[in-house]
C-alpha atoms as a PDB file:
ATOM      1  CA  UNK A   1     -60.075 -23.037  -6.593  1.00  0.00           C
ATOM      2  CA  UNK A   2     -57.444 -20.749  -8.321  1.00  0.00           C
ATOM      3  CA  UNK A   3     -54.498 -23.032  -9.659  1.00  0.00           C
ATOM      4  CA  UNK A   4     -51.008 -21.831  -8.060  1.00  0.00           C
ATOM      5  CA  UNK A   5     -48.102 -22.601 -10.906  1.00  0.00           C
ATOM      6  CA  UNK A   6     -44.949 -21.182  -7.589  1.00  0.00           C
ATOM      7  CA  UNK A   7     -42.988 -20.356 -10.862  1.00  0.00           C
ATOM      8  CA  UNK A   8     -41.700 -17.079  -9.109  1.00  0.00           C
ATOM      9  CA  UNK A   9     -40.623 -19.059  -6.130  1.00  0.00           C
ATOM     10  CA  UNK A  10     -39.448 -22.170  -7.629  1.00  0.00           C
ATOM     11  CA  UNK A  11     -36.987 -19.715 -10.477  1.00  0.00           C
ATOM     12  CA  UNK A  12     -35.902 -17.972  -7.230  1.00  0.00           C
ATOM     13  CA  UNK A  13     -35.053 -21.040  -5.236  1.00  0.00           C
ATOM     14  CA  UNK A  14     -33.067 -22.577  -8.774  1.00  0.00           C
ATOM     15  CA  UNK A  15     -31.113 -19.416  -9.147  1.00  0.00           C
ATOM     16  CA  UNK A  16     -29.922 -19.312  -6.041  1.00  0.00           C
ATOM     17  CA  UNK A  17     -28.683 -22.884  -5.780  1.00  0.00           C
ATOM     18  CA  UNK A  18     -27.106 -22.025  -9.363  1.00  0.00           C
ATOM     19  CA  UNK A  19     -25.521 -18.685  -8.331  1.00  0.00           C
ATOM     20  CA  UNK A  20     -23.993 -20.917  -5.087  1.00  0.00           C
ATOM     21  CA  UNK A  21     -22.560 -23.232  -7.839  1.00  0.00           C
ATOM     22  CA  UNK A  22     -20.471 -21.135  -9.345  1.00  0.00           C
ATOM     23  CA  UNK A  23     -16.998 -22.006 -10.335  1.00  0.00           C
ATOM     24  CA  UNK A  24     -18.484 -25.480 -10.908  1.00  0.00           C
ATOM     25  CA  UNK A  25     -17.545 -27.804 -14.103  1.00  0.00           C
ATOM     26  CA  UNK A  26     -19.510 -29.100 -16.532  1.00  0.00           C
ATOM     27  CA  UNK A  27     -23.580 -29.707 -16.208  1.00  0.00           C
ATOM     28  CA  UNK A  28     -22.855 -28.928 -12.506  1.00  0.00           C
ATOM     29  CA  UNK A  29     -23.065 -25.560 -12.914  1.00  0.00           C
ATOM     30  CA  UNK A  30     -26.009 -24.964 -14.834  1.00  0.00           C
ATOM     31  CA  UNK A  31     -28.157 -28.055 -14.694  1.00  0.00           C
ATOM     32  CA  UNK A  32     -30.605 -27.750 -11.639  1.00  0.00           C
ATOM     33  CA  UNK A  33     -31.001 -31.521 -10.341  1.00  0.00           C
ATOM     34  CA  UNK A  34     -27.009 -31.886 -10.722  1.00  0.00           C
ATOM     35  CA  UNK A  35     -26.138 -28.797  -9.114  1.00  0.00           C
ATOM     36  CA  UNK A  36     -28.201 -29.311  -5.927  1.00  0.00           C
ATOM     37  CA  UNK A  37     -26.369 -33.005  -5.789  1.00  0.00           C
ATOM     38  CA  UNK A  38     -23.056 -31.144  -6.216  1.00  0.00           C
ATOM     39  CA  UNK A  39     -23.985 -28.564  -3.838  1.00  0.00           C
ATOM     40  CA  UNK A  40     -24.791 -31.066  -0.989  1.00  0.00           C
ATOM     41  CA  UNK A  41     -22.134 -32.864  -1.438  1.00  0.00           C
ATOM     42  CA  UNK A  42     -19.422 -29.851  -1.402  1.00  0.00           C
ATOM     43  CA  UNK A  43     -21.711 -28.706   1.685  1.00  0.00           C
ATOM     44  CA  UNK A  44     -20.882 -32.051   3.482  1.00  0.00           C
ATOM     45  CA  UNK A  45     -17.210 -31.280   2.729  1.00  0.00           C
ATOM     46  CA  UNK A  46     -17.010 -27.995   4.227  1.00  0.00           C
ATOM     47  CA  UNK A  47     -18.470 -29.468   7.620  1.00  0.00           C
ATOM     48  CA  UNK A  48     -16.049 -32.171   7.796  1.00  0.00           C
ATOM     49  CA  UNK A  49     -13.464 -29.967   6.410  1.00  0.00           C
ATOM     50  CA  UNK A  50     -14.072 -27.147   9.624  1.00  0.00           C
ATOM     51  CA  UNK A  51     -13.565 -30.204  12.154  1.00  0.00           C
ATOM     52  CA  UNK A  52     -10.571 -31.444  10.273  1.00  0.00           C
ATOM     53  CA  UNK A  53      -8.646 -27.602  10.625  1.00  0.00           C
ATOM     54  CA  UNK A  54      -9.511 -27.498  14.024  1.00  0.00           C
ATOM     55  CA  UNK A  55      -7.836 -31.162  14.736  1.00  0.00           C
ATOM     56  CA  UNK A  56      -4.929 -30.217  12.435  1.00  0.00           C
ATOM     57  CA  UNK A  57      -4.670 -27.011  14.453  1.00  0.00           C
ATOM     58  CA  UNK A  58      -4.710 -28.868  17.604  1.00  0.00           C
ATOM     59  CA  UNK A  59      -1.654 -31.061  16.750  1.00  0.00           C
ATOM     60  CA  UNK A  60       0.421 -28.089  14.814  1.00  0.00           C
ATOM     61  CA  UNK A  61       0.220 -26.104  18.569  1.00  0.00           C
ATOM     62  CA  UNK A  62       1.197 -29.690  20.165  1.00  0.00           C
ATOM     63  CA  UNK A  63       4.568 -29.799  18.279  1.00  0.00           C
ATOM     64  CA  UNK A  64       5.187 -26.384  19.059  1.00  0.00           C
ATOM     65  CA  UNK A  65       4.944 -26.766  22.574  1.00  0.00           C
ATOM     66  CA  UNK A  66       6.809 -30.354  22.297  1.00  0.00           C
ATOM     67  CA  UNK A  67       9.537 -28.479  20.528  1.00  0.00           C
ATOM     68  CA  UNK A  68       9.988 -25.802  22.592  1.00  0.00           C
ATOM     69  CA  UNK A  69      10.011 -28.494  25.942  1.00  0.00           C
ATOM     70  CA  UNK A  70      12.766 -30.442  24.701  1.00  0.00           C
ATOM     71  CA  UNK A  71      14.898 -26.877  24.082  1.00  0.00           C
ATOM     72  CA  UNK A  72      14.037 -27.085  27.968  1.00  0.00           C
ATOM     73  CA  UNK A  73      14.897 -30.450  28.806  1.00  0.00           C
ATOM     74  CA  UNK A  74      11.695 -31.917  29.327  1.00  0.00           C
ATOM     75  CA  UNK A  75       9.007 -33.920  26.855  1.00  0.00           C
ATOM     76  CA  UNK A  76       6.198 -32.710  26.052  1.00  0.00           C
ATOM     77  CA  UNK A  77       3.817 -35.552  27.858  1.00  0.00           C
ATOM     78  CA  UNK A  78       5.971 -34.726  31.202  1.00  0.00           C
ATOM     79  CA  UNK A  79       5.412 -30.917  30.397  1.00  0.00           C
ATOM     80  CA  UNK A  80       1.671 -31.328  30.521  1.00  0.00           C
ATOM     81  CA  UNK A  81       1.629 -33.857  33.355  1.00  0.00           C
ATOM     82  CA  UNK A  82       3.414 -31.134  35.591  1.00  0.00           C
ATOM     83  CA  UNK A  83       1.325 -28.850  34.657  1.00  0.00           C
ATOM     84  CA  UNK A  84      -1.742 -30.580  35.400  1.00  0.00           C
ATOM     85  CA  UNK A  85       0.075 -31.578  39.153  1.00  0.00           C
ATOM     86  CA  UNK A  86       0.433 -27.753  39.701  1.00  0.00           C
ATOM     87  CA  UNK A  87      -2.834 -27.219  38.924  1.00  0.00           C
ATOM     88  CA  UNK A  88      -2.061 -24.639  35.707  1.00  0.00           C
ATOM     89  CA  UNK A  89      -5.034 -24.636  33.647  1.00  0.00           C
ATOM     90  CA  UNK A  90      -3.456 -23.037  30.028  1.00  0.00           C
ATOM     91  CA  UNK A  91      -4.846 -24.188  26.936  1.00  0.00           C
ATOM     92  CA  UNK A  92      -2.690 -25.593  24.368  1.00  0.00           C
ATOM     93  CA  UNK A  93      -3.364 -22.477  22.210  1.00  0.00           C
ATOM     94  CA  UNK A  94      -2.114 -19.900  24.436  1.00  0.00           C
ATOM     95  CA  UNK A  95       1.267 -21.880  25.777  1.00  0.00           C
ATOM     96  CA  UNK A  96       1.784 -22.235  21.193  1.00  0.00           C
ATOM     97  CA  UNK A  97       1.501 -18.343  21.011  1.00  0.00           C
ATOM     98  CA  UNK A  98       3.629 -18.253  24.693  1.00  0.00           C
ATOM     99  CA  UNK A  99       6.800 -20.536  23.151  1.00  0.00           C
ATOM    100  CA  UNK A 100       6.919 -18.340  20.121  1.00  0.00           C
ATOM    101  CA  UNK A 101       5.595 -14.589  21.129  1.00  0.00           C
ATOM    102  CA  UNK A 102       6.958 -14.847  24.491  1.00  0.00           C
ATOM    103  CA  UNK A 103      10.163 -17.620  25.719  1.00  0.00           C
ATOM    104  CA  UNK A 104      10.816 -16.035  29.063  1.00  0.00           C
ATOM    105  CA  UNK A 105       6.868 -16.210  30.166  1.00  0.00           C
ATOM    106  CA  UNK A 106       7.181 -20.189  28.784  1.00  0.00           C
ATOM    107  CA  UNK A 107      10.029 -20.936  30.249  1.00  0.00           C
ATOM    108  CA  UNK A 108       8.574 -19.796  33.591  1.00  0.00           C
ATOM    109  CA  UNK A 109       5.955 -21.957  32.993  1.00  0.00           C
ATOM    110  CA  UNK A 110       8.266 -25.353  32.188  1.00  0.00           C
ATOM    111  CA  UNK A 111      10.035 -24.260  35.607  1.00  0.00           C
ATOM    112  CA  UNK A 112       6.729 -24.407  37.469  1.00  0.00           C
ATOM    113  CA  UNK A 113       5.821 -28.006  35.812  1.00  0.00           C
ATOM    114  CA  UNK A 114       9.237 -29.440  36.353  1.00  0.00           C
ATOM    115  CA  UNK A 115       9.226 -28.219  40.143  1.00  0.00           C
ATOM    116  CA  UNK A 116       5.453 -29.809  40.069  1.00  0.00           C
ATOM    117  CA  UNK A 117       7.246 -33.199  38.688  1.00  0.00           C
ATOM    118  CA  UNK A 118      10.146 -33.419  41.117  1.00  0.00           C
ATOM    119  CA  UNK A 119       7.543 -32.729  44.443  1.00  0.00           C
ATOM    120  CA  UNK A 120       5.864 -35.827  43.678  1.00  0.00           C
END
């Protein structure tokens, strides 16, 4: 049986994990068993790191919409309660880009809620 040395494969395979380490310090960036370790940790850190923008996102569009309720007279956990009573299905997202892109379209919309709030 012929004996298979995978040198072309194995360089390829190293200098692509080193070419993904650059920027690194030290033996990080140019010692193969230490740059993989790096690697897998900074890989583990950009998946946590996506779900932590989204979350931070999530509670930067909340204060926007809290801030632009109380302008209205009305917090932001009766806002969404009146919404959910008159059966308005926006996403937090959109009523963000509404308070600051729009006011007149929001305000409509904080009308709607509070009318949603008093019915009950």
């Amino acid at each position: 049986m012929v004996r298979v040395t995978r040198s072309v494969a194995r360089k390829r395979r190293i200098n692509r994990l080193l070419k993904q380490a650059k920027g690194f310090v030290g033996d990080r960036k140019n010692h193969h068993r230490l740059t993989r370790d790096a690697l897998m940790k900074a890989w583990s850190y950009a998946f946590k790191g996506r779900k932590e923008k989204k979350r931070c996102m999530k509670s930067i569009w909340i204060q926007r919409i809290n801030a632009a309720c109380r302008c209205h007279g009305i917090s932001y956990s009766k806002f969404i309660d009146g919404l959910t009573q008159a059966k308005i299905e926006i996403d937090r997202k959109i009523l963000s880009s509404l308070t600051n892109d729009d006011p007149k379209a929001f305000e409509v919309i904080v009308d709607k809620a509070k009318q949603a709030l008093e019915a009950v």
